[in-house]
Protein backbone atom coordinates (compact mmCIF):
# COMPACT_ATOMS: atom_id res chain seq x y z
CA UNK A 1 -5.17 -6.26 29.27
CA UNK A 2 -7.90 -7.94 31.23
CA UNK A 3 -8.39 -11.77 29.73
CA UNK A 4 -11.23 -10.82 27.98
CA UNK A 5 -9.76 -8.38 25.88
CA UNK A 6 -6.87 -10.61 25.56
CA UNK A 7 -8.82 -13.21 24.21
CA UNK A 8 -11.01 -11.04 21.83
CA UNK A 9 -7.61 -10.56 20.29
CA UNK A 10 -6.01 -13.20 20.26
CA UNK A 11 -9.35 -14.28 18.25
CA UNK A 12 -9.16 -10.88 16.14
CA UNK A 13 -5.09 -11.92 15.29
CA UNK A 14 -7.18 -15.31 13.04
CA UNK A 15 -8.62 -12.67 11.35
CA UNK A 16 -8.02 -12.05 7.35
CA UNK A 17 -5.99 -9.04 6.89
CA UNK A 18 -9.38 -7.38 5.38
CA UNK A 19 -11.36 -8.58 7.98
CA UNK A 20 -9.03 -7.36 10.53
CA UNK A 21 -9.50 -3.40 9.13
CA UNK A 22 -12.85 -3.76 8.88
CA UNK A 23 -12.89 -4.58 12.84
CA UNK A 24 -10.62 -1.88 13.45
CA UNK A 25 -12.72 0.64 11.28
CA UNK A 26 -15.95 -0.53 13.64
CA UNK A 27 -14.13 -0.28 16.80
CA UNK A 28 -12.60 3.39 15.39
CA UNK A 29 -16.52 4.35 14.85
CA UNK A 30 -17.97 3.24 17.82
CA UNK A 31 -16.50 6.06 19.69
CA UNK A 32 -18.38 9.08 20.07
CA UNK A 33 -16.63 11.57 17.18
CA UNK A 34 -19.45 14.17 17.06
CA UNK A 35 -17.68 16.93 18.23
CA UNK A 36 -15.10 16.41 15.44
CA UNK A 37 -17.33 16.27 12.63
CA UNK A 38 -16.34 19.52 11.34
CA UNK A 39 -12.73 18.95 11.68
CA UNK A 40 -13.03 15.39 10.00
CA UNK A 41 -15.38 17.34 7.18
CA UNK A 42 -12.24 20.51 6.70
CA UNK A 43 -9.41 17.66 6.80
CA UNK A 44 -11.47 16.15 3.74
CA UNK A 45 -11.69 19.14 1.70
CA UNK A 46 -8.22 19.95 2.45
CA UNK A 47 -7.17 16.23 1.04
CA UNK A 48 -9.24 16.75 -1.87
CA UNK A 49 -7.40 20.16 -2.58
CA UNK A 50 -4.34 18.99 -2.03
CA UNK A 51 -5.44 15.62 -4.91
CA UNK A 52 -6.34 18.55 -6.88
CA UNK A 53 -3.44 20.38 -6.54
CA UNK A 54 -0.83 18.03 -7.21
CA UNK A 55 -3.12 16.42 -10.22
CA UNK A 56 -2.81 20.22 -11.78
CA UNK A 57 1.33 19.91 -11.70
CA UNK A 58 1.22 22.59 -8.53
CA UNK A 59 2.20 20.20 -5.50
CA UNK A 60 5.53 17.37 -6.07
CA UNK A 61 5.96 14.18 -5.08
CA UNK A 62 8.61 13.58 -2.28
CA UNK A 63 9.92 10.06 -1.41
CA UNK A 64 8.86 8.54 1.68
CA UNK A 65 12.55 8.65 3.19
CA UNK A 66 12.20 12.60 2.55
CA UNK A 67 9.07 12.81 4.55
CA UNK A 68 9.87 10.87 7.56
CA UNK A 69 12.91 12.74 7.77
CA UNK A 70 11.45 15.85 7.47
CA UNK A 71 8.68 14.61 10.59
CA UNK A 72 11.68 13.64 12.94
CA UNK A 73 13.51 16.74 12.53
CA UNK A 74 10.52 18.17 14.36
């Protein structure tokens, strides 16, 4: 890391844990994202089906453990 981006976080590390998120969420944005727009907008509607879904007794829960041993088996 240069020193100046060493410092700025360093600084960012005083931070409240809120604040901190809120700085990450700005730096996230400040990146150019049009071209995923439309992949951001389908992986919404698929969350909200999925909400759906499960709220109608059609998806289960699984326990954490489950799922991150399910991800490294990839």
């Amino acid at each position: 890391m240069t020193p100046l981006v060493e410092h700025v976080f360093k600084a960012a590390l005083d931070l409240q844990p809120i604040e901190r998120a809120e700085l990450i969420e700005k730096l996230f944005q400040s990146f150019d994202r049009s071209s995923s727009k439309h992949i951001d907008s389908a992986w919404a509607e698929e969350v909200e089906s999925r909400f759906d879904a499960f709220d109608r007794g059609e998806l289960k829960e699984s326990p954490v453990e489950d799922v991150f041993a399910r991800l490294n088996q990839r």
